[in-house]
Protein backbone atom coordinates (compact mmCIF):
# COMPACT_ATOMS: atom_id res chain seq x y z
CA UNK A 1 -75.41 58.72 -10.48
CA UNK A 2 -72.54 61.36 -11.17
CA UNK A 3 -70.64 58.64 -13.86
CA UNK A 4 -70.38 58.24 -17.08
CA UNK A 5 -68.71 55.10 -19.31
CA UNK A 6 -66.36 56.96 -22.24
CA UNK A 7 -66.25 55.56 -25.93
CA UNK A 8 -62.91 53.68 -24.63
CA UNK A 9 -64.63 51.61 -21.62
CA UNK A 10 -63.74 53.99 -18.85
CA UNK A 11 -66.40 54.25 -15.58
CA UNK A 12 -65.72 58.30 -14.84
CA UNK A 13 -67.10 59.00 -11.35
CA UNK A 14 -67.65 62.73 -11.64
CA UNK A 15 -69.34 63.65 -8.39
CA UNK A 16 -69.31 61.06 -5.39
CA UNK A 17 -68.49 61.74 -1.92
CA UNK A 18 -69.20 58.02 -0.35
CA UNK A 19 -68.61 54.61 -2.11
CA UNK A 20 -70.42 51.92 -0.08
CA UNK A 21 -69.70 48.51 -1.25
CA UNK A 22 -69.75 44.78 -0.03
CA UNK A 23 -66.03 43.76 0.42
CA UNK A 24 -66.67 40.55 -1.15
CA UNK A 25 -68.37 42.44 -4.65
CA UNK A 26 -65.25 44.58 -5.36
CA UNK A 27 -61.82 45.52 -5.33
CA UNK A 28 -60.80 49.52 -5.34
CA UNK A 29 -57.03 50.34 -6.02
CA UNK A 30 -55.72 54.09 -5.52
CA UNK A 31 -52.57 54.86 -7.24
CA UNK A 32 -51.26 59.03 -7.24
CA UNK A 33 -48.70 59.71 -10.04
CA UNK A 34 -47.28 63.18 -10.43
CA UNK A 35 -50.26 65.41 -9.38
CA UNK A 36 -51.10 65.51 -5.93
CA UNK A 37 -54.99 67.00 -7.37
CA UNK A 38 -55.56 63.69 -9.22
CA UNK A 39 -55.80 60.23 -7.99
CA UNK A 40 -56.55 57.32 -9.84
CA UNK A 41 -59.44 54.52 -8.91
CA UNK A 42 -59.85 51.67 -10.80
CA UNK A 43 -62.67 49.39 -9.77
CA UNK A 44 -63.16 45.82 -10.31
CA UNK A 45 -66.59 44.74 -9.76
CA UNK A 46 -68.47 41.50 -9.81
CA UNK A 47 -71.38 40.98 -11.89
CA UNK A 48 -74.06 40.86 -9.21
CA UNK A 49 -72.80 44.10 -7.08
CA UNK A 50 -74.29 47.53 -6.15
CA UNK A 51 -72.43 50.65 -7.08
CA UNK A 52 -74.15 53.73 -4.50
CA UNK A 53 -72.42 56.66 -5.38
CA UNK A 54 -73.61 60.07 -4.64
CA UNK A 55 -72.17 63.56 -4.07
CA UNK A 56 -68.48 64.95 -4.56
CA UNK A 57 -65.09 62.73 -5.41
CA UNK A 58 -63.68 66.08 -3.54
CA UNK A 59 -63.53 64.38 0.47
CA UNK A 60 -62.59 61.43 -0.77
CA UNK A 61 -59.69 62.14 -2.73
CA UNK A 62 -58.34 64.35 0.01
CA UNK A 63 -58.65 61.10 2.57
CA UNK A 64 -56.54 58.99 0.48
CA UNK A 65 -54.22 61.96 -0.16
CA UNK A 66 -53.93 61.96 3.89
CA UNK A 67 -54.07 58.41 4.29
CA UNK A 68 -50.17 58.09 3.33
């Protein structure tokens, strides 16, 4: 899947290109402090949803990055 959970309870999302989620299962906040190359994305998931993440983070930093 491209993620891995770290010994402090992080979800890393190395490689993914496309999150596809139901609305309703999850809540994704975006938050850019000093670095313009790093973006933070905390998730928030409910038990019972799907996580389908494949390819590069890459594309989808740069949107949010443009989305301002």
């Amino acid at each position: 899947m491209g993620a891995e959970l770290t010994d402090d309870g992080k979800f890393i999302v190395r490689k993914a290109q496309e999150i596809k989620l139901k609305i309703e299962d999850i809540s994704i906040f975006a938050h850019q402090k000093l670095y313009p190359e790093k973006v933070n994305i905390s998730l928030s998931v409910s038990p019972n949803a799907m996580l389908i993440i494949p390819s590069a983070l890459i594309s989808y930093k740069k949107s949010i990055l443009t989305a301002k």
